[in-house]
N, C-alpha and C. Protein backbone atom coordinates (compact mmCIF):
# COMPACT_ATOMS: atom_id res chain seq x y z
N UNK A 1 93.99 79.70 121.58
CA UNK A 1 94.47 78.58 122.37
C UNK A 1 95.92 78.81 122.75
N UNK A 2 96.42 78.65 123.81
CA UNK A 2 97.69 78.35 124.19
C UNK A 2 98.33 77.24 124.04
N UNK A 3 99.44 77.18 124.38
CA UNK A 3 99.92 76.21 123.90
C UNK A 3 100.27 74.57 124.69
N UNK A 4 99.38 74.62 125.58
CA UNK A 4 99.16 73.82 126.59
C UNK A 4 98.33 72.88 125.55
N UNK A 5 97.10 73.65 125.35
CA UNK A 5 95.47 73.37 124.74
C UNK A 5 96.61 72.76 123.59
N UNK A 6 97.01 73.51 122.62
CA UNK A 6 97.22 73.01 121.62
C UNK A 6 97.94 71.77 121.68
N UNK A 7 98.75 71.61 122.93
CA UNK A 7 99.41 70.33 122.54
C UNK A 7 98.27 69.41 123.07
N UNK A 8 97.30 69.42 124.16
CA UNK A 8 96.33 68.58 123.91
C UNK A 8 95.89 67.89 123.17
N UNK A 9 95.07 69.00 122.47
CA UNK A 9 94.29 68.75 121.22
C UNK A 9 94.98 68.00 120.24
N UNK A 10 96.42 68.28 119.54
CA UNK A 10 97.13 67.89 119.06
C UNK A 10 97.29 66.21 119.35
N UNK A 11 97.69 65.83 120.49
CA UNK A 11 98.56 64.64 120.76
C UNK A 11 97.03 63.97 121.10
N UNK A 12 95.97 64.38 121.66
CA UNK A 12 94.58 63.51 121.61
C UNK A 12 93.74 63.63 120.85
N UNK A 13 93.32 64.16 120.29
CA UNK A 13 92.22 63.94 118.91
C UNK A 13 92.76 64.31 117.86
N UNK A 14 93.57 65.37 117.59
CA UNK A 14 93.71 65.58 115.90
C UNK A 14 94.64 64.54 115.36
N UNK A 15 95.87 64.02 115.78
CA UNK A 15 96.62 63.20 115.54
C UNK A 15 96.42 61.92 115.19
N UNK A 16 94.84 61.95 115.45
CA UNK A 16 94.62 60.13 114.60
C UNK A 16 94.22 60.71 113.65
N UNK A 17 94.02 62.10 113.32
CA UNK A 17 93.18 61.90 111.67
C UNK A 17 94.32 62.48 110.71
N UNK A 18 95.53 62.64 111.49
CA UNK A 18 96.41 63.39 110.02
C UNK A 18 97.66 62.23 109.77
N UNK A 19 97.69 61.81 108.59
CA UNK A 19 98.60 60.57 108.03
C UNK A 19 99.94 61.68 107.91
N UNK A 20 99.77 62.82 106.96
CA UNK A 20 100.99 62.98 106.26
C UNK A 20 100.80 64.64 106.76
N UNK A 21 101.89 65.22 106.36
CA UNK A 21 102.35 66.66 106.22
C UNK A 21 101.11 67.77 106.15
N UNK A 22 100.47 68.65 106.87
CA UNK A 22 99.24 69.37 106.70
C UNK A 22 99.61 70.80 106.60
N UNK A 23 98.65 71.39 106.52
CA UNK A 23 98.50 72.87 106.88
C UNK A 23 97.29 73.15 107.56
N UNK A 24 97.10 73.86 108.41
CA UNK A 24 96.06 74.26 109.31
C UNK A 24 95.91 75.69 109.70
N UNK A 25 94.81 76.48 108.64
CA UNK A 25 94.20 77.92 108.54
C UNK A 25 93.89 78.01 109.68
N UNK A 26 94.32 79.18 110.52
CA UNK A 26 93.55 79.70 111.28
C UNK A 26 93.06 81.43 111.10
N UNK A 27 92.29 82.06 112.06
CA UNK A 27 92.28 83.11 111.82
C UNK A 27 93.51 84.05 112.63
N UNK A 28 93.45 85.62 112.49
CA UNK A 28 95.35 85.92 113.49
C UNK A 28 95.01 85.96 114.46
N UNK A 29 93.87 85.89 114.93
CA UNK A 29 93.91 85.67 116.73
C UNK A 29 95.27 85.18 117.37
N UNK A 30 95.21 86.12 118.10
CA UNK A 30 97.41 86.09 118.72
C UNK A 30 97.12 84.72 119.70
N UNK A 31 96.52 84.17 120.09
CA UNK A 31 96.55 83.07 120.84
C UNK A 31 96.54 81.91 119.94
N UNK A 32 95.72 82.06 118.78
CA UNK A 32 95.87 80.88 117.46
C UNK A 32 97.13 80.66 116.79
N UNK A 33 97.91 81.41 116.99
CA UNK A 33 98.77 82.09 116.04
C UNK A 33 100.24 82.15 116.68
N UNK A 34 100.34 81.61 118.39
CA UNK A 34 101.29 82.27 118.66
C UNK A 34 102.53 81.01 118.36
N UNK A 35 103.63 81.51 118.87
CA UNK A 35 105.01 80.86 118.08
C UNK A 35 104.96 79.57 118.85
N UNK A 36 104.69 79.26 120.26
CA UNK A 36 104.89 78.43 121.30
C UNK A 36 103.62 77.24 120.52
N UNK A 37 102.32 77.78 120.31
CA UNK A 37 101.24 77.27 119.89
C UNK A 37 101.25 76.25 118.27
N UNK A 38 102.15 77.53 117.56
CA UNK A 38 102.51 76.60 116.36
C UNK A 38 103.75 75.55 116.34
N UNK A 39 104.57 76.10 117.16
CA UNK A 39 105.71 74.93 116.88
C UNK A 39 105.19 73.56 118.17
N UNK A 40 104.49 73.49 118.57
CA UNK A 40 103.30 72.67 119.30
C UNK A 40 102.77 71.27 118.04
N UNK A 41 101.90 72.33 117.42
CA UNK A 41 101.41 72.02 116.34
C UNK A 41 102.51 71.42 115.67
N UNK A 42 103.48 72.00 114.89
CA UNK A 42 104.02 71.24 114.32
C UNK A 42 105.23 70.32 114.27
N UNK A 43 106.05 69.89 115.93
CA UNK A 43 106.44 69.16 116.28
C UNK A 43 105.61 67.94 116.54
N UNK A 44 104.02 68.00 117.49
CA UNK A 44 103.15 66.92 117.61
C UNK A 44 102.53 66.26 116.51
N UNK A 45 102.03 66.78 115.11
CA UNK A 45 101.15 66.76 114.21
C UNK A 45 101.87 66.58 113.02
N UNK A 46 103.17 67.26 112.57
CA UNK A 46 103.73 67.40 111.05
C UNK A 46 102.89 68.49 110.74
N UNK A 47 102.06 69.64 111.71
CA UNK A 47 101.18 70.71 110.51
C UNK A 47 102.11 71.71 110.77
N UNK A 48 101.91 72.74 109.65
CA UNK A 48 101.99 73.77 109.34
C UNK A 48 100.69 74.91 109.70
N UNK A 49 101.22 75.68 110.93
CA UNK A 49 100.08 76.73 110.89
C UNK A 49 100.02 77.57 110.38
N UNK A 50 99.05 78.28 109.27
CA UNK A 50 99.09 79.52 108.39
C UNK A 50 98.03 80.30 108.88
N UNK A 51 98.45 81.80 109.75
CA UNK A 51 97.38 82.25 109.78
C UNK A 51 96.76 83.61 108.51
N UNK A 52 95.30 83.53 108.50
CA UNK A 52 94.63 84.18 107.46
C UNK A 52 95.13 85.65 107.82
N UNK A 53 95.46 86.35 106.69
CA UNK A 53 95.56 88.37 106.78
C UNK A 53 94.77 88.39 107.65
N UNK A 54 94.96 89.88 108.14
CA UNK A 54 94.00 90.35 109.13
C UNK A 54 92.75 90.86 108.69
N UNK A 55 91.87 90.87 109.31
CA UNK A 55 90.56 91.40 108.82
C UNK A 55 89.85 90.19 107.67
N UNK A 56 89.90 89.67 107.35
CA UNK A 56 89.71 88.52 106.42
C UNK A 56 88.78 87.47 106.11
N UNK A 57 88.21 87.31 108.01
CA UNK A 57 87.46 86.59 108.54
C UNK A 57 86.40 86.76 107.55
N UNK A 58 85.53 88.07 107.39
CA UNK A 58 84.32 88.47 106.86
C UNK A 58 84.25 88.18 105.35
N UNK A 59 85.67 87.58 105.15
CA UNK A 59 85.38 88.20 103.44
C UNK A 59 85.42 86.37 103.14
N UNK A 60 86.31 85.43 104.11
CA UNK A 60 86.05 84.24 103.89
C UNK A 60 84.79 83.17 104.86
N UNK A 61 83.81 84.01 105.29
CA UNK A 61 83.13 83.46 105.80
C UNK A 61 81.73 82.79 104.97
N UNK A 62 81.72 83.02 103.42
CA UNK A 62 80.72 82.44 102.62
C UNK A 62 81.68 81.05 102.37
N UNK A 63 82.94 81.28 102.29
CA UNK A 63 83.81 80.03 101.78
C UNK A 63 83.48 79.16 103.12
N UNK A 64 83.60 79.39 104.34
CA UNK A 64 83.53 78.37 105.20
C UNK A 64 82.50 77.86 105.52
N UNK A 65 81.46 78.79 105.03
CA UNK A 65 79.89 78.37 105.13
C UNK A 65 79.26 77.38 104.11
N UNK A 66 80.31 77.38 102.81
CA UNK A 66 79.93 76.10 101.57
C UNK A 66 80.85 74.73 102.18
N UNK A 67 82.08 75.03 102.46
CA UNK A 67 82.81 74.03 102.63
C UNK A 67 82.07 73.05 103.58
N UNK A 68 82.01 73.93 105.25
CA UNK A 68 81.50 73.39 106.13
C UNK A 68 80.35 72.33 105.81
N UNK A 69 79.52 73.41 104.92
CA UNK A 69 77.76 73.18 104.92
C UNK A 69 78.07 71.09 104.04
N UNK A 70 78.87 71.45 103.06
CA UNK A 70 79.34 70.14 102.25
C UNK A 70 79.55 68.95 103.40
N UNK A 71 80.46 69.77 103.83
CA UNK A 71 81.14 68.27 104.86
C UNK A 71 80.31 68.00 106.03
N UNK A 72 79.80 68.72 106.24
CA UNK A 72 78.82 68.26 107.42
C UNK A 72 77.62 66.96 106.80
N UNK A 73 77.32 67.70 105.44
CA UNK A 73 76.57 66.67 104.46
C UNK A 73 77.23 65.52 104.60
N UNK A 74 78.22 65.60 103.90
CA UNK A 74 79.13 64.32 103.91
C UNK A 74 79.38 63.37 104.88
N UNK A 75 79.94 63.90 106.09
CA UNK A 75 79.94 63.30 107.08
C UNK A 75 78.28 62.78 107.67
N UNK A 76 77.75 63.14 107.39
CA UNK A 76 76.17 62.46 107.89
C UNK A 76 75.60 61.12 107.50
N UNK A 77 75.96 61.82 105.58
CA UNK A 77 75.60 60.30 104.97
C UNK A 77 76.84 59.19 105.48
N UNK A 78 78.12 59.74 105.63
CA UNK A 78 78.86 58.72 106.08
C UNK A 78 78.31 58.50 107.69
N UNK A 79 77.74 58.57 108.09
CA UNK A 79 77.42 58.07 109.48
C UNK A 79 76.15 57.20 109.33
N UNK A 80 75.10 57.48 108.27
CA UNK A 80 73.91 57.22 108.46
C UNK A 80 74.13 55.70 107.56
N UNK A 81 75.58 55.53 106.47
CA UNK A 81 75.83 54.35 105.53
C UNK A 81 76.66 53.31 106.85
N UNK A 82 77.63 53.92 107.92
CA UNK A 82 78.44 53.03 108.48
C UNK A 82 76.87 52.40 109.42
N UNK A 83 75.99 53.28 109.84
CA UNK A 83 75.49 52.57 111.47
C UNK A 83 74.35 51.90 111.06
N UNK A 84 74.15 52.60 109.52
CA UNK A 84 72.77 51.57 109.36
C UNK A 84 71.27 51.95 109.28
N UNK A 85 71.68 53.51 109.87
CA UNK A 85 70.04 54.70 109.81
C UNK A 85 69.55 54.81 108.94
N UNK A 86 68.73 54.03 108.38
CA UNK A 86 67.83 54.41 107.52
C UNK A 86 66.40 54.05 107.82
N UNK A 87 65.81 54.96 107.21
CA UNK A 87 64.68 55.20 107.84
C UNK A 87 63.34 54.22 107.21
């Protein structure tokens, strides 16, 4: 992302969900990563961008596959307790 996108994203959707001081992993993709992109990030947001070593992706991709797999759980039952879906 450039740093256009990022201030987007930043100042319209991520910014209602962060209260306090963050950090935000990315991978080194030079467009994720770049200086314009993070100080974006962390003038709009309070985050901190940390990007992952290089090559890295492969070795943390079981970690993002439990985390994810959790919160996606999570977030479901929280959707299915706020609207009322039950079956």
């Amino acid at each position: 992302m450039d740093a256009v996108s990022w201030e987007f994203y930043v100042k319209q959707l991520s910014n209602y969900e962060i209260d306090g001081p963050s950090v935000l992993l990315l991978d080194n993709f030079e467009c994720n990563v770049s200086e314009a992109g993070q100080r974006v990030v962390a003038e709009e947001a309070n985050v901190t961008v940390v990007p992952l070593p290089p090559n890295s992706t492969a070795a943390c991709q079981s970690l993002d596959v439990a985390v994810m797999g959790s919160l996606k759980a999570k977030n479901a039952d929280q959707l299915v307790w706020h609207y009322g879906w039950y079956s």
